[in-house]
Protein backbone atom coordinates (compact mmCIF):
# COMPACT_ATOMS: atom_id res chain seq x y z
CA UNK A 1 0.00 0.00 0.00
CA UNK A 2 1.56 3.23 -0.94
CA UNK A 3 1.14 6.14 1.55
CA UNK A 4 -0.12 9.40 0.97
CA UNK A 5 2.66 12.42 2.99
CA UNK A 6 2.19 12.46 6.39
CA UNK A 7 0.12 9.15 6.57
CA UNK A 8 1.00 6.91 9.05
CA UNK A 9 -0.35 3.37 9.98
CA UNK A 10 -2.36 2.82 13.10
CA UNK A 11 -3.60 -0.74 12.53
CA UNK A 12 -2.44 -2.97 9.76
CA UNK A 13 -3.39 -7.10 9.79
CA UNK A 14 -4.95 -10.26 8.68
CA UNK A 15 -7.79 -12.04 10.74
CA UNK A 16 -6.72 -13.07 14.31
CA UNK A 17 -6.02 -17.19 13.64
CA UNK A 18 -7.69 -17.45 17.03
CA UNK A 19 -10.93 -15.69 14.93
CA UNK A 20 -10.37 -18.61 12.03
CA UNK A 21 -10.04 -21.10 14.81
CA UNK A 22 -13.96 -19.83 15.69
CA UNK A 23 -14.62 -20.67 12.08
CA UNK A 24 -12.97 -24.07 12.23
CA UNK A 25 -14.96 -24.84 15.40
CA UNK A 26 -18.64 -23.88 13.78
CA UNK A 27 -17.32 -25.57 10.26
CA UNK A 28 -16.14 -28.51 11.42
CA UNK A 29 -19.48 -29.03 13.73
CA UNK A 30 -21.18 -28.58 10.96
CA UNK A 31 -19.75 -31.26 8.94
CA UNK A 32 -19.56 -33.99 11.25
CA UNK A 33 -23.37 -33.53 11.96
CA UNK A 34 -23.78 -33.64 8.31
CA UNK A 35 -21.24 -36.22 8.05
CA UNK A 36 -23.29 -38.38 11.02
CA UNK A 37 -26.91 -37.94 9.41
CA UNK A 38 -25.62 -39.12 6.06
CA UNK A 39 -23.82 -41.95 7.86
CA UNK A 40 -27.69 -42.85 9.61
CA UNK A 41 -29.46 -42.59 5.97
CA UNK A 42 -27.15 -43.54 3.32
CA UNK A 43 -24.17 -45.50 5.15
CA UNK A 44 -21.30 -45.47 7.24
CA UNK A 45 -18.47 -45.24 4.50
CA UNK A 46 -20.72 -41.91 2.78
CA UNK A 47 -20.94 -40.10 5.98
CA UNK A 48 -17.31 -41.13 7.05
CA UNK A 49 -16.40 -39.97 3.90
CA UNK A 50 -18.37 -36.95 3.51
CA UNK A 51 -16.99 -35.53 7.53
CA UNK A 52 -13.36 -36.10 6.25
CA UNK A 53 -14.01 -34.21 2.59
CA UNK A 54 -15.92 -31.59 4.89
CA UNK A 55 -13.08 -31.04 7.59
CA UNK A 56 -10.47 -30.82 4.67
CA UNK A 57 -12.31 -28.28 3.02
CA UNK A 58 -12.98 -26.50 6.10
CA UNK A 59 -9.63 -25.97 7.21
CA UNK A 60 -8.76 -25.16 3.71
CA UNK A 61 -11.24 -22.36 3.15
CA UNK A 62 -10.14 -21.06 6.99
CA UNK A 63 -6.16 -20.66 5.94
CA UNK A 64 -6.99 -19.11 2.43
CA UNK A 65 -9.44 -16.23 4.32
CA UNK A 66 -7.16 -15.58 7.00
CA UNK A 67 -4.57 -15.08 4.05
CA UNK A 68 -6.13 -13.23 1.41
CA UNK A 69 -7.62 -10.51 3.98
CA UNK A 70 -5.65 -8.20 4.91
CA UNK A 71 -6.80 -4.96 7.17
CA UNK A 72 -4.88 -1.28 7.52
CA UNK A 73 -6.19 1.63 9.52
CA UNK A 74 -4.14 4.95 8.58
CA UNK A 75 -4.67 8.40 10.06
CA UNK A 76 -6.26 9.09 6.90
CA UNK A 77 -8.09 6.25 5.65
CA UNK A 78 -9.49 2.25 6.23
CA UNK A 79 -8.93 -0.39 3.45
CA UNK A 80 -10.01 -3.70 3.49
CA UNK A 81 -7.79 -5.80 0.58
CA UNK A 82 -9.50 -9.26 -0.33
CA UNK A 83 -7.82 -11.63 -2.73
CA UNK A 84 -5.05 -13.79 -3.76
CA UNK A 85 -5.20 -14.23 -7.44
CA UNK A 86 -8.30 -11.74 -7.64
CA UNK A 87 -8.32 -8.22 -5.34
CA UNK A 88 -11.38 -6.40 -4.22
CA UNK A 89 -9.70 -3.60 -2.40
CA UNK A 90 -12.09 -0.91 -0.36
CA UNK A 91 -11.14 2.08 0.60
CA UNK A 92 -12.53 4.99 3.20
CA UNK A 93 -11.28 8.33 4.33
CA UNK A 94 -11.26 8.26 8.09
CA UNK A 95 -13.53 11.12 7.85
CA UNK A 96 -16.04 9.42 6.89
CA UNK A 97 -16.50 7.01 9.44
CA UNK A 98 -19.57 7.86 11.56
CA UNK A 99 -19.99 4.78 13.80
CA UNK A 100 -17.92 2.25 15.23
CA UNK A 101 -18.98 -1.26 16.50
CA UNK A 102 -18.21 -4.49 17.66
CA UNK A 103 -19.43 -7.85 17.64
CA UNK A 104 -18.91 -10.91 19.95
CA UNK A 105 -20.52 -14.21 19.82
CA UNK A 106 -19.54 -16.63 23.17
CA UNK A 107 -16.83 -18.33 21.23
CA UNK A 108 -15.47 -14.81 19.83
CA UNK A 109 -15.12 -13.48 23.23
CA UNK A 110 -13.66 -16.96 25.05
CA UNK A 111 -11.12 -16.70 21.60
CA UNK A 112 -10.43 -13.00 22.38
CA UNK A 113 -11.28 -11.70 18.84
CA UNK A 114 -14.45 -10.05 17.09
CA UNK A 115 -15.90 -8.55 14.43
CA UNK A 116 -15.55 -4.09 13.80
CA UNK A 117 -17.90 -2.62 11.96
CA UNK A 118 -17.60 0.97 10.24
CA UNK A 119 -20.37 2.66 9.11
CA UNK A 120 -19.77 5.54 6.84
CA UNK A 121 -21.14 8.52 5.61
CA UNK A 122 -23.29 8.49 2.86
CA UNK A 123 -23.07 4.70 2.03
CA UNK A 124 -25.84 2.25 3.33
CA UNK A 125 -24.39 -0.66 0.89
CA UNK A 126 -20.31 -0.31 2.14
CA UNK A 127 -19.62 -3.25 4.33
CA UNK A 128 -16.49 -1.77 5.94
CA UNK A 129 -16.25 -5.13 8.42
CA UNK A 130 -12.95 -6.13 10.14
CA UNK A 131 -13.64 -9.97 10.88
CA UNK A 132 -11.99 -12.37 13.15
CA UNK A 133 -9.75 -8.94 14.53
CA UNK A 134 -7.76 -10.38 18.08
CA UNK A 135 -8.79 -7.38 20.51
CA UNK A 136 -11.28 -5.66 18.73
CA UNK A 137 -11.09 -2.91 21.13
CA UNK A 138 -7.43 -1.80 20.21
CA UNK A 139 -8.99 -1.60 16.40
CA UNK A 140 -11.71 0.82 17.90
CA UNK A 141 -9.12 3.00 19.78
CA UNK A 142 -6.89 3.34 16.91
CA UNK A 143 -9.44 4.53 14.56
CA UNK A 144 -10.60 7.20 17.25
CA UNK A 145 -7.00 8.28 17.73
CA UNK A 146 -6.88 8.82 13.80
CA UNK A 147 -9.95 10.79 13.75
CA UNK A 148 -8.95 13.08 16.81
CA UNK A 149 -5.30 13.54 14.97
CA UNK A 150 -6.90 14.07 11.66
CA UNK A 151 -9.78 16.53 13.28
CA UNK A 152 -6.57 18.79 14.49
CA UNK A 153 -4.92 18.67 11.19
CA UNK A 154 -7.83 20.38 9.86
CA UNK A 155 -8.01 22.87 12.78
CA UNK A 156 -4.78 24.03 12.12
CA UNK A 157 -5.18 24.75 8.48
């Protein structure tokens, strides 16, 4: 990411892999129920063989999120970069943020991590969403710092 003068990074990551690790838990549940009802219908060897396929492609999908997101909080702006062969890249001045909020489930908050959610001006269909962040509440502080240093800036011109 090339910086604009005088920007400066407050936040920069991927997803926490303790907030994959909640996906792993609610995927791989998932699958071996599926994997166990098939087993009770069909047979043993399709539901065995279904919870394995499952699992694989759980843990699979998990490792290429956590990769392919990655999340930076400047004093001047939010991005959100999504891809590995493909980007989507979305990007914010921190000016326009308006809201701030976080998200916990009960396995997000025994993990440590959650989900941030920006809402910005002017833009109902944005979804400006930091998921799986570890300490959700340093993201929120970091973003308020930028908006407080980038409020001055514009005092003092």
């Amino acid at each position: 990411m090339d910086l604009h003068p005088q920007e400066e990074i407050v936040f920069e990551g991927h997803p926490s892999w303790r907030g994959v690790l909640s996906f792993y838990v609610y995927g791989i549940a998932a699958v071996v129920i599926l994997g166990a009802l098939l087993g009770l219908v069909v047979s043993s060897a399709v539901g065995s063989i279904v919870a394995v396929v499952g699992i694989l492609a759980v843990v699979g999908i998990g490792f290429l999120k956590r990769i392919a997101t990655h999340y930076v909080v400047t004093n001047q702006r939010l991005r959100i970069r999504r891809g590995i062969l493909a980007k989507k890249i979305q990007q914010t001045r921190i000016d326009r943020v308006q809201n701030v909020n976080t998200d916990q489930r009960l396995l997000d908050r025994i993990l440590r991590v959650g989900t941030v959610d920006f809402d910005t001006a002017g833009t109902d269909d944005s979804d400006f969403t930091f998921r799986g962040i570890a300490n959700p509440d340093e993201v929120v502080a970091a973003v308020d710092r930028a908006q407080r240093a980038a409020a001055a800036a514009d005092d003092r011109l």
